[in-house]
N, C-alpha and C. Protein backbone atom coordinates (compact mmCIF):
# COMPACT_ATOMS: atom_id res chain seq x y z
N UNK A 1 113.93 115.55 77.11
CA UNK A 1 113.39 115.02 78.36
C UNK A 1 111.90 114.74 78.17
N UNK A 2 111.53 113.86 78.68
CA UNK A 2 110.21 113.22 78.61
C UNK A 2 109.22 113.17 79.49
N UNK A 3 108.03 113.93 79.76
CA UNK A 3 106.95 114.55 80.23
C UNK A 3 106.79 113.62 81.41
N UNK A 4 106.47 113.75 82.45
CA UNK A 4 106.42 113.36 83.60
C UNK A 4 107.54 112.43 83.95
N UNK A 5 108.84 112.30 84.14
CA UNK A 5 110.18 112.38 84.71
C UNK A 5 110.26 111.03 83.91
N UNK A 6 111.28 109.87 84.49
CA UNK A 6 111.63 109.12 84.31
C UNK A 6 112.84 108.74 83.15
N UNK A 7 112.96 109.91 83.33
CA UNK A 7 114.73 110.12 82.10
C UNK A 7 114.14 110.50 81.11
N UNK A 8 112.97 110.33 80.61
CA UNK A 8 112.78 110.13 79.05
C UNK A 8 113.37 109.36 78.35
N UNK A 9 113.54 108.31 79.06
CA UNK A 9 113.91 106.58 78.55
C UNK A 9 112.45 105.27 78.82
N UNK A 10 111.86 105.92 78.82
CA UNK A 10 110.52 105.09 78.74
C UNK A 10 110.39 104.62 79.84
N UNK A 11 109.47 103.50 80.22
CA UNK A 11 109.15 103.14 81.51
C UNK A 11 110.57 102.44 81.96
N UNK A 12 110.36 102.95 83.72
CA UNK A 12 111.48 102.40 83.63
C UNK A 12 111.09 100.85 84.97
N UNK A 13 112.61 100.66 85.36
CA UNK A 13 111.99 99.75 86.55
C UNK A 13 110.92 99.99 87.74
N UNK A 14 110.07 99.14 88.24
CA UNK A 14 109.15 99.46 89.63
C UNK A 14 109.71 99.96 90.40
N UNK A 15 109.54 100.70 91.58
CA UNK A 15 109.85 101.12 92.45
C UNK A 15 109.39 100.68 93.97
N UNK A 16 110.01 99.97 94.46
CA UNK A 16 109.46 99.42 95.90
C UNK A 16 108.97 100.16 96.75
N UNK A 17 107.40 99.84 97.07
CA UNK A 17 106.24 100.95 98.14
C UNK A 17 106.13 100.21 98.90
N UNK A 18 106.41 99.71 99.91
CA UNK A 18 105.59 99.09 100.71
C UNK A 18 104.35 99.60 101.49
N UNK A 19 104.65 101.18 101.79
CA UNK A 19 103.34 101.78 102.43
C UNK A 19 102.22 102.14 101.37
N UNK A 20 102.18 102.28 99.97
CA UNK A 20 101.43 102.60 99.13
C UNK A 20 99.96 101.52 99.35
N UNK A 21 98.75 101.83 99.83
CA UNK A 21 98.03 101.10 99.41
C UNK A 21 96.75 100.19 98.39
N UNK A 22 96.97 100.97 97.03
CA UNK A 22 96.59 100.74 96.05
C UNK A 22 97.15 100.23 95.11
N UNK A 23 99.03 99.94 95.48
CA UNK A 23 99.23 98.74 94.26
C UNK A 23 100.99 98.33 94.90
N UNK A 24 101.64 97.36 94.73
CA UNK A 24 102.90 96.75 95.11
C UNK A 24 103.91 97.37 94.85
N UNK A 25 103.68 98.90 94.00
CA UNK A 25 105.37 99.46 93.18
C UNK A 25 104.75 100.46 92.58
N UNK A 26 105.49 101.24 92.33
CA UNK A 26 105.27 102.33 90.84
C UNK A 26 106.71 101.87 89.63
N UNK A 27 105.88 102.15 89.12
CA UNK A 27 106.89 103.12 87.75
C UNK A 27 106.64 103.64 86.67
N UNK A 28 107.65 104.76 86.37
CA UNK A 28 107.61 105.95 85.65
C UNK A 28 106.84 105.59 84.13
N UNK A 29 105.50 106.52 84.15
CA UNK A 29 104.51 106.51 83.26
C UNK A 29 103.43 105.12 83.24
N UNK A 30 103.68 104.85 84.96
CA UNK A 30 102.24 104.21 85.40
C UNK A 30 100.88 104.73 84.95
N UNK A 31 99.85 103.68 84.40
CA UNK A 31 98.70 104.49 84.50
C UNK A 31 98.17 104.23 86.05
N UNK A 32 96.99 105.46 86.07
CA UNK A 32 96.32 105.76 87.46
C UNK A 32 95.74 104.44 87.63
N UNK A 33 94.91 104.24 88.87
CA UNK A 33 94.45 103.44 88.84
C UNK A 33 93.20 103.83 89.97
N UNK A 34 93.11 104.87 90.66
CA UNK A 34 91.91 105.30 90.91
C UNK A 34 91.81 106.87 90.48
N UNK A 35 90.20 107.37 90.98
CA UNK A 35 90.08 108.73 90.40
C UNK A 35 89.13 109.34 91.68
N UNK A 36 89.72 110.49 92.49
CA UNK A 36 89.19 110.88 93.28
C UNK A 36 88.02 111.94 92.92
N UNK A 37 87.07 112.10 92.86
CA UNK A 37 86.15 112.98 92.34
C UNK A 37 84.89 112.82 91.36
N UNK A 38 85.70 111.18 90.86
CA UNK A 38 84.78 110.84 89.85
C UNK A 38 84.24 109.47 90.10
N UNK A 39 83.14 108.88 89.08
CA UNK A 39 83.07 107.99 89.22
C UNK A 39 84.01 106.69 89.15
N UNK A 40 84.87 106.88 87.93
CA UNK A 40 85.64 106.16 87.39
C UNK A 40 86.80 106.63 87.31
N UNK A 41 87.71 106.20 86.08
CA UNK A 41 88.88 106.99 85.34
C UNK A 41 88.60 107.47 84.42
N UNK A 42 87.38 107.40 83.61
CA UNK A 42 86.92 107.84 82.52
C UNK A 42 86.33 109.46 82.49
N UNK A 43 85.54 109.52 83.96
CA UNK A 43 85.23 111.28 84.11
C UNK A 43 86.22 112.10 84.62
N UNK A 44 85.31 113.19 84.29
CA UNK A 44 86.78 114.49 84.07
C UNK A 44 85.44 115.64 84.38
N UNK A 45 84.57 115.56 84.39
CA UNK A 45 83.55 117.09 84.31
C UNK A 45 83.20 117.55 85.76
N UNK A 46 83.52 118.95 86.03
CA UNK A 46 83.75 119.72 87.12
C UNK A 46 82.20 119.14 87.80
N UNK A 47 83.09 118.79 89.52
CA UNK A 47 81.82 118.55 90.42
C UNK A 47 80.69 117.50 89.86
N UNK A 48 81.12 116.07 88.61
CA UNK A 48 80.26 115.46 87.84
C UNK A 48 79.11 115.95 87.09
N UNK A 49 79.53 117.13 86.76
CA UNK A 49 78.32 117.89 86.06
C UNK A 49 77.37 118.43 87.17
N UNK A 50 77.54 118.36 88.57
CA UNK A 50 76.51 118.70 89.23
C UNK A 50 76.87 119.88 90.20
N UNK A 51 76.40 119.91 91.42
CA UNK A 51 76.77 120.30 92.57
C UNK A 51 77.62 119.68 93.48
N UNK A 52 78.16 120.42 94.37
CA UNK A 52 79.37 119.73 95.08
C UNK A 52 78.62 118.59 96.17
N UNK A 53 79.72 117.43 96.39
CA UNK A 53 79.26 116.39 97.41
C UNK A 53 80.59 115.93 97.69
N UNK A 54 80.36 114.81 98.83
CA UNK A 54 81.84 114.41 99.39
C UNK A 54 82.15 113.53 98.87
N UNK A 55 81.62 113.39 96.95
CA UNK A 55 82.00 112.32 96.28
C UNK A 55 82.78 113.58 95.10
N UNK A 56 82.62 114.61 95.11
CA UNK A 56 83.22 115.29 94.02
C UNK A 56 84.21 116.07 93.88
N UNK A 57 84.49 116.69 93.17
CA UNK A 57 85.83 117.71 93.34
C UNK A 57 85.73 118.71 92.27
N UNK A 58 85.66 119.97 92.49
CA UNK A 58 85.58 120.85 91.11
C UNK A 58 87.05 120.99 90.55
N UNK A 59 88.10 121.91 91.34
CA UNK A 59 89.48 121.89 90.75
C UNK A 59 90.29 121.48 91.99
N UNK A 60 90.34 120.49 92.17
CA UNK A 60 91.55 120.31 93.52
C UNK A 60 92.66 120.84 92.90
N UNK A 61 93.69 121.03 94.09
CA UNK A 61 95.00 122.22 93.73
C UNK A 61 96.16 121.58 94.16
N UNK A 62 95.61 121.32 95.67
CA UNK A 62 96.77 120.83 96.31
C UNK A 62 96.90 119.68 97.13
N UNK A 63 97.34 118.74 97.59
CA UNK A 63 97.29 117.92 98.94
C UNK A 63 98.14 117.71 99.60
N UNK A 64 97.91 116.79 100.87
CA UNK A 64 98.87 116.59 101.95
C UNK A 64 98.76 115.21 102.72
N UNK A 65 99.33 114.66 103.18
CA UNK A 65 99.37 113.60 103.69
C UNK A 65 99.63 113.74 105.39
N UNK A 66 98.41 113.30 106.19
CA UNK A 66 98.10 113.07 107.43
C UNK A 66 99.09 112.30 108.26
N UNK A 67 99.46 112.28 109.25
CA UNK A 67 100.79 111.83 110.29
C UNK A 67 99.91 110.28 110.40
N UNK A 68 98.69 110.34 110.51
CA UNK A 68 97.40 109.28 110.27
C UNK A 68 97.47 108.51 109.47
N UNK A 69 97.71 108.84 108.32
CA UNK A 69 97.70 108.09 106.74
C UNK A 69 96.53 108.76 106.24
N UNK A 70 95.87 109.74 106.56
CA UNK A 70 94.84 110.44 106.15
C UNK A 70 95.34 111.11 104.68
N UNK A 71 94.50 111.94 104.20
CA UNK A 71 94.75 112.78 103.04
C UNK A 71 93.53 113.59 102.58
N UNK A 72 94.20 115.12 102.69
CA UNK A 72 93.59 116.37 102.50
C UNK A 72 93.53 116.57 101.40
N UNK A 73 92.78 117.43 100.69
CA UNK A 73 92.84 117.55 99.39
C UNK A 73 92.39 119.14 99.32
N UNK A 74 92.88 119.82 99.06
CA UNK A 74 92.64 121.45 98.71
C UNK A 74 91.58 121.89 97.18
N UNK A 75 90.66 121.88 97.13
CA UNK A 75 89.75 121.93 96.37
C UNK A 75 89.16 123.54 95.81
N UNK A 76 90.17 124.20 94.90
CA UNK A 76 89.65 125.55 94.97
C UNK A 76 88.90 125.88 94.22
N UNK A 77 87.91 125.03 93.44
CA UNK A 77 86.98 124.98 92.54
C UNK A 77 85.43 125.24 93.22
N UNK A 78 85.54 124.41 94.34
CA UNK A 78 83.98 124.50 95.48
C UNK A 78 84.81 125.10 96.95
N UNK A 79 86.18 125.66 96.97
CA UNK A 79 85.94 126.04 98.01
C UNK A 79 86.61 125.62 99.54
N UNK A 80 85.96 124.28 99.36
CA UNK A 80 87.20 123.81 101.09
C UNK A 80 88.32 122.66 100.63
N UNK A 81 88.25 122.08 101.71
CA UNK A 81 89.38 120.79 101.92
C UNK A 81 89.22 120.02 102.32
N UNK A 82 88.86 119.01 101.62
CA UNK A 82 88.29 117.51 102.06
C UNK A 82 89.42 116.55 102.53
N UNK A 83 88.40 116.17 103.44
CA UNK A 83 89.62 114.65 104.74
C UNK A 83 89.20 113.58 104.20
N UNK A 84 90.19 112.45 103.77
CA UNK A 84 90.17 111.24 103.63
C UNK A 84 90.57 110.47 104.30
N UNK A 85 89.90 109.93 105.67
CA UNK A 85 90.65 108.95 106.77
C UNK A 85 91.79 108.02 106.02
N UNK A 86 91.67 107.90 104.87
CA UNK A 86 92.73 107.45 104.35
C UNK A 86 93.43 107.18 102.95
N UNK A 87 94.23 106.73 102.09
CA UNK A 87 94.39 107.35 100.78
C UNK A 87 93.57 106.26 100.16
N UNK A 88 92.26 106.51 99.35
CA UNK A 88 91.77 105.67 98.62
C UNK A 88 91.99 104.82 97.82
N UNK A 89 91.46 103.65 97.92
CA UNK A 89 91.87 102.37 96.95
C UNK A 89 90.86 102.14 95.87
N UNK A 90 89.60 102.85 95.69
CA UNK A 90 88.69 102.84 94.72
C UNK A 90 88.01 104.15 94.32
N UNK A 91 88.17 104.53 92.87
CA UNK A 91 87.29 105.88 92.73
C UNK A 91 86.05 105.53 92.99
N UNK A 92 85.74 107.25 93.35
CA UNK A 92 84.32 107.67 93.84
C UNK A 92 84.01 107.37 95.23
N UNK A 93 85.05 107.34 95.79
CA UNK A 93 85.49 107.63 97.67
C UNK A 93 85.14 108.58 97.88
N UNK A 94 83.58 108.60 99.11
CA UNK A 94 83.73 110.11 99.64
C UNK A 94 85.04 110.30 100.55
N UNK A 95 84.86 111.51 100.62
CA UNK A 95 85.59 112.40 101.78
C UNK A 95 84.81 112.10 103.11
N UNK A 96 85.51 112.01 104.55
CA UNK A 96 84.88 111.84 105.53
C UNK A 96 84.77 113.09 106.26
N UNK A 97 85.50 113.95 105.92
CA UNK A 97 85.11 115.46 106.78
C UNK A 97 85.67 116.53 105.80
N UNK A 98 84.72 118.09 106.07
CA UNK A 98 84.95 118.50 105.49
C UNK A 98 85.78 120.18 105.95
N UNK A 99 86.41 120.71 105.90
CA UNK A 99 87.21 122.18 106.30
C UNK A 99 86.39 123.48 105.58
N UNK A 100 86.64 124.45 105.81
CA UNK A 100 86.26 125.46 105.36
C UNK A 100 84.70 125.99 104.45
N UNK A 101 83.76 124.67 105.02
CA UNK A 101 82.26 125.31 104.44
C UNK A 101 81.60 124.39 105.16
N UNK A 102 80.38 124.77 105.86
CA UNK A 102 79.74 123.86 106.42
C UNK A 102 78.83 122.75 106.57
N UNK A 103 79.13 122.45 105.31
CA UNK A 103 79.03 120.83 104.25
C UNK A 103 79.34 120.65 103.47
N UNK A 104 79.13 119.63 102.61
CA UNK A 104 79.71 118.52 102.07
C UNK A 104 78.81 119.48 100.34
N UNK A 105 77.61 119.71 100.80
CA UNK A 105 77.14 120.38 99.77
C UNK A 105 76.98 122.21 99.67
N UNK A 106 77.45 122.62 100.18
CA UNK A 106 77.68 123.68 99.90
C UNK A 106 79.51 124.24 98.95
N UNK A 107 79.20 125.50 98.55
CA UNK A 107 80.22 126.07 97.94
C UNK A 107 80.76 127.74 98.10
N UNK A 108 80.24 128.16 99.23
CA UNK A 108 80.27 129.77 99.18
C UNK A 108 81.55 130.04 99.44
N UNK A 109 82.20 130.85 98.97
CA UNK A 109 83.47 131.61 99.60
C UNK A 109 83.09 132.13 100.86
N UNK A 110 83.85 132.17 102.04
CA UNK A 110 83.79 132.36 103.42
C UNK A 110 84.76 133.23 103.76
N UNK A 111 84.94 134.68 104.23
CA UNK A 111 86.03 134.96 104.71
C UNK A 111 85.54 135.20 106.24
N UNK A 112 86.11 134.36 106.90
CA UNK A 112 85.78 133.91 108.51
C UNK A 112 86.98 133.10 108.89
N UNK A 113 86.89 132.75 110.53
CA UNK A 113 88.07 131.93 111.14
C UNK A 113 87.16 130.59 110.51
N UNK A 114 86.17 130.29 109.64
CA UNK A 114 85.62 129.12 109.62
C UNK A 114 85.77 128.65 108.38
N UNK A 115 86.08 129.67 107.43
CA UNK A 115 85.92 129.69 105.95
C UNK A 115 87.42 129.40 105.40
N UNK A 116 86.59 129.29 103.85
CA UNK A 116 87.84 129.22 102.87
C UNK A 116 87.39 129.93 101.84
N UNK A 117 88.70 130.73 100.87
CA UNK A 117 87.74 131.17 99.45
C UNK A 117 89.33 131.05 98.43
N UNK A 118 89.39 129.91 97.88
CA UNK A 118 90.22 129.20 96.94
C UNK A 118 91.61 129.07 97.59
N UNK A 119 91.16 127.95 98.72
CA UNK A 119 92.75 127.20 99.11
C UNK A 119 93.42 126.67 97.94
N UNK A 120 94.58 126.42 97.87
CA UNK A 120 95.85 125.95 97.15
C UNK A 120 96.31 124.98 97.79
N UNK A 121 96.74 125.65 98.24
CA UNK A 121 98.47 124.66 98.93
C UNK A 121 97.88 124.42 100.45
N UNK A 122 98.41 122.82 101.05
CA UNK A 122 97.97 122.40 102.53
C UNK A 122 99.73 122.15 102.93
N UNK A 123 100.12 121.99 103.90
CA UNK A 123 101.20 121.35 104.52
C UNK A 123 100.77 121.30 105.83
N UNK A 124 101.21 120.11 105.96
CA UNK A 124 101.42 119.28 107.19
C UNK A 124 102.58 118.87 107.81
N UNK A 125 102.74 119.35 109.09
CA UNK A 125 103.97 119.10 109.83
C UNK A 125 104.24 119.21 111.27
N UNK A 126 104.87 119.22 112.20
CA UNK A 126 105.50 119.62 113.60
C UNK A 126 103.92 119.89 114.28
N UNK A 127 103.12 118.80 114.06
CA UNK A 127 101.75 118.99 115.03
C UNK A 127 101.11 119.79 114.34
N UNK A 128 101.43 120.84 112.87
CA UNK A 128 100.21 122.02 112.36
C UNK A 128 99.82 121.40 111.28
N UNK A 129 98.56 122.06 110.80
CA UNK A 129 98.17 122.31 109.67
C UNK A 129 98.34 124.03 108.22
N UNK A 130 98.99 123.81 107.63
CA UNK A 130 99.17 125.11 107.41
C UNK A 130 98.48 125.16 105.80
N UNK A 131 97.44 125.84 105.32
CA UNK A 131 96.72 126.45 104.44
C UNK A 131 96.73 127.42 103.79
N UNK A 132 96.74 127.65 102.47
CA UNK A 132 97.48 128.82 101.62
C UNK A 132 95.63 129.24 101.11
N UNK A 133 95.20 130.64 101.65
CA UNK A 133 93.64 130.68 101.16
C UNK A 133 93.72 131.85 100.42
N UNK A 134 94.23 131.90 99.21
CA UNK A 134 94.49 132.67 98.02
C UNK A 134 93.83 133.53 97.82
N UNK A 135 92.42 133.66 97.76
CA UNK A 135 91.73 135.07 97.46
C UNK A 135 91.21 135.15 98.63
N UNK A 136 91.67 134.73 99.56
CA UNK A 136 91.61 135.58 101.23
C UNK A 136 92.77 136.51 101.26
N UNK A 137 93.92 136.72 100.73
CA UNK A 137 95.08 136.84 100.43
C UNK A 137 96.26 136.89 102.03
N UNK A 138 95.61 135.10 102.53
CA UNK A 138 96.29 134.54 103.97
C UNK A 138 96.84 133.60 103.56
N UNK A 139 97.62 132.60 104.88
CA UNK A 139 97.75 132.06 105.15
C UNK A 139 96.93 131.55 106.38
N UNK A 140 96.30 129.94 106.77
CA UNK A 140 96.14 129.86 108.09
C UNK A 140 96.70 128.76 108.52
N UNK A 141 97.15 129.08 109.73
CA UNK A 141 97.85 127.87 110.78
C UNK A 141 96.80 127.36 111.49
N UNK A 142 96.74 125.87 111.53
CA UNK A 142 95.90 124.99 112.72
C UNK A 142 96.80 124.31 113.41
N UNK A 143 96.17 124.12 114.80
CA UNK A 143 97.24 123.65 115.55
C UNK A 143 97.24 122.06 115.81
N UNK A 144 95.79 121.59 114.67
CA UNK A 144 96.02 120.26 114.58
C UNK A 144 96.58 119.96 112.61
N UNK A 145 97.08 118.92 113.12
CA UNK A 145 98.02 118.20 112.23
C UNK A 145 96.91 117.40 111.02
N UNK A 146 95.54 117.52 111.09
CA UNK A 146 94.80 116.94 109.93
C UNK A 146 93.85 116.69 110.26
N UNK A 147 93.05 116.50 111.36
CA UNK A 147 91.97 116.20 112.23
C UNK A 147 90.61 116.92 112.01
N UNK A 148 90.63 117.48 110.64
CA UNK A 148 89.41 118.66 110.37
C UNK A 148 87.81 118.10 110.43
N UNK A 149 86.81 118.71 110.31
CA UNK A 149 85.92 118.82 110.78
C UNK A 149 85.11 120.34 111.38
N UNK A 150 85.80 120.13 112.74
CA UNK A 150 85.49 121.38 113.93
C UNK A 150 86.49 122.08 114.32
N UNK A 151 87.68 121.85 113.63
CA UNK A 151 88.98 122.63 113.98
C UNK A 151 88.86 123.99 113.31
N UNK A 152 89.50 125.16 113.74
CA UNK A 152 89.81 126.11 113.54
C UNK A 152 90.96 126.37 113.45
N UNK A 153 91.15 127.77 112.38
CA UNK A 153 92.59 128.26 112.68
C UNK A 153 93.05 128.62 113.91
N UNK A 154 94.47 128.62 114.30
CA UNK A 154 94.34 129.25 115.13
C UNK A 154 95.58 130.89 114.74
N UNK A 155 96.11 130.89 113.90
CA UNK A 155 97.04 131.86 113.47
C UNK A 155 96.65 132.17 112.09
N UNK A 156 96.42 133.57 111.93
CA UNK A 156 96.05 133.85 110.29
C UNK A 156 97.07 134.68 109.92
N UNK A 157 98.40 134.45 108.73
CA UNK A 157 99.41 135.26 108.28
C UNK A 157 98.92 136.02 107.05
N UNK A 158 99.31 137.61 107.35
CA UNK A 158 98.85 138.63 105.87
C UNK A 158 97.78 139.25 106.14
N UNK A 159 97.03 139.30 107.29
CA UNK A 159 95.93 139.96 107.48
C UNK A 159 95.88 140.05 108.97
N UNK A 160 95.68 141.56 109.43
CA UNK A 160 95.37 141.47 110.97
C UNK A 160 94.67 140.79 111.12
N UNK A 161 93.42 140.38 111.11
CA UNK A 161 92.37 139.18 111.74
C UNK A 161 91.70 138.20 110.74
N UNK A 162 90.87 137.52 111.16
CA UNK A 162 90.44 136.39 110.00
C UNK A 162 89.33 136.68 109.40
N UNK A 163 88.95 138.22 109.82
CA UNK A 163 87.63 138.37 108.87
C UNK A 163 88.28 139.69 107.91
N UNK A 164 89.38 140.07 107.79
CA UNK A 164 89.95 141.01 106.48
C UNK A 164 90.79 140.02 105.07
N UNK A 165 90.23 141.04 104.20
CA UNK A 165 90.91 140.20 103.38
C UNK A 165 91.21 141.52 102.28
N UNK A 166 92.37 142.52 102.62
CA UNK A 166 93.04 143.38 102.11
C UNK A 166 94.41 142.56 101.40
N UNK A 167 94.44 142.89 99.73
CA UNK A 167 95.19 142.17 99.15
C UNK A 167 96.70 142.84 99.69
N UNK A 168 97.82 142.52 99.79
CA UNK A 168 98.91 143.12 99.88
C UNK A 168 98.91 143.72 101.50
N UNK A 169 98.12 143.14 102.32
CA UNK A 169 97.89 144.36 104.01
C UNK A 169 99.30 144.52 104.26
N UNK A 170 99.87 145.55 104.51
CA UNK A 170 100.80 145.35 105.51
C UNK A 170 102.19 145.06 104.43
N UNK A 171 102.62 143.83 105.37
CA UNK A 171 103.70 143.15 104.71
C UNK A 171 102.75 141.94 104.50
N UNK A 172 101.91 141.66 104.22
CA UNK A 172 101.18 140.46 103.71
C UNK A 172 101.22 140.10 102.34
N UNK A 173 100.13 139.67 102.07
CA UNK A 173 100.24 138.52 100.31
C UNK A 173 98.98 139.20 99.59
N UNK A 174 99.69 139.05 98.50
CA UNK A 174 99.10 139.77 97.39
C UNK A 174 97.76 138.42 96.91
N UNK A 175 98.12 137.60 96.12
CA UNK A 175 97.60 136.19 95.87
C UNK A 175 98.86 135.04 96.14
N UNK A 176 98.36 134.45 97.70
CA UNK A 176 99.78 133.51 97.86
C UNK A 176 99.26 132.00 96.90
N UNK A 177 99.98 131.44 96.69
CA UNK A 177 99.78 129.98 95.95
C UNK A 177 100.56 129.17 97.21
């Protein structure tokens, strides 16, 4: 079998997207054609060699796709989760809002109803937002569907409140992914 799917029969036929907006089709062992974090397709170096901005990304983990056409991106390298009003058509797209630190240039781990300290995993669904914040050792529920900025959690799973972060509390999570 052959490394990123497609039978391991080589490229195979396109695949009809119509909602995709950066190209008419896929198919199996497409190259990329944008790069979120970097300038180009050519960089690869954490945060561009620098400090974090709403043009960079240290290790994104996870993402999700907005009921909007938006797109989250779980970034556990600097920390939060950057909003993309929509899925980019050119690298080196900032992010238009940012979750869990209170800019675009900062990076601190936060354990607060405001913070993040190495999200993973986002899902989006039935009106929530749901966030996997790994060395918080939570989960948090928002009761909006992608709209970040000034939103808060409003449900934190694995920890009585949103300012503990006891690995294993309870019946809680050890390190959830």
């Amino acid at each position: 079998a052959a490394c990123g799917g497609g039978g391991g029969a080589g490229p195979s036929q396109p695949i009809a997207d119509p909602v995709h907006p950066v190209g008419e089709s896929f198919a199996a062992f497409q190259s990329a054609v944008v790069a979120l974090g970097q300038q180009d397709l050519t960089g690869g170096s954490y945060n561009r060699g620098g400090g974090p901005t709403k043009h960079t990304l240290g290790s994104p983990r996870g993402l999700a796709l907005t009921p909007t056409g938006g797109l989250l991106v779980a970034d556990s390298g600097i920390t939060p989760i950057l909003f993309f009003d929509s899925i980019p058509t050119a690298s080196d797209a900032p992010a238009q809002a940012v979750l869990g630190q209170p800019g675009f240039e900062t990076n601190t781990p936060a354990l607060a109803q405001d913070g993040l300290n190495l999200p993973f995993g986002i899902g989006v669904g039935a009106g929530k937002m749901v966030v996997v914040d790994t060395l918080s050792h939570r989960v948090l529920i928002y009761d909006d569907n992608g709209a970040v900025g000034t939103v808060l959690p409003s449900v934190v799973i694995g920890q009585p409140n949103f300012e503990s972060m006891v690995p294993g509390c309870g019946a809680g999570f050890f390190v959830p992914f």
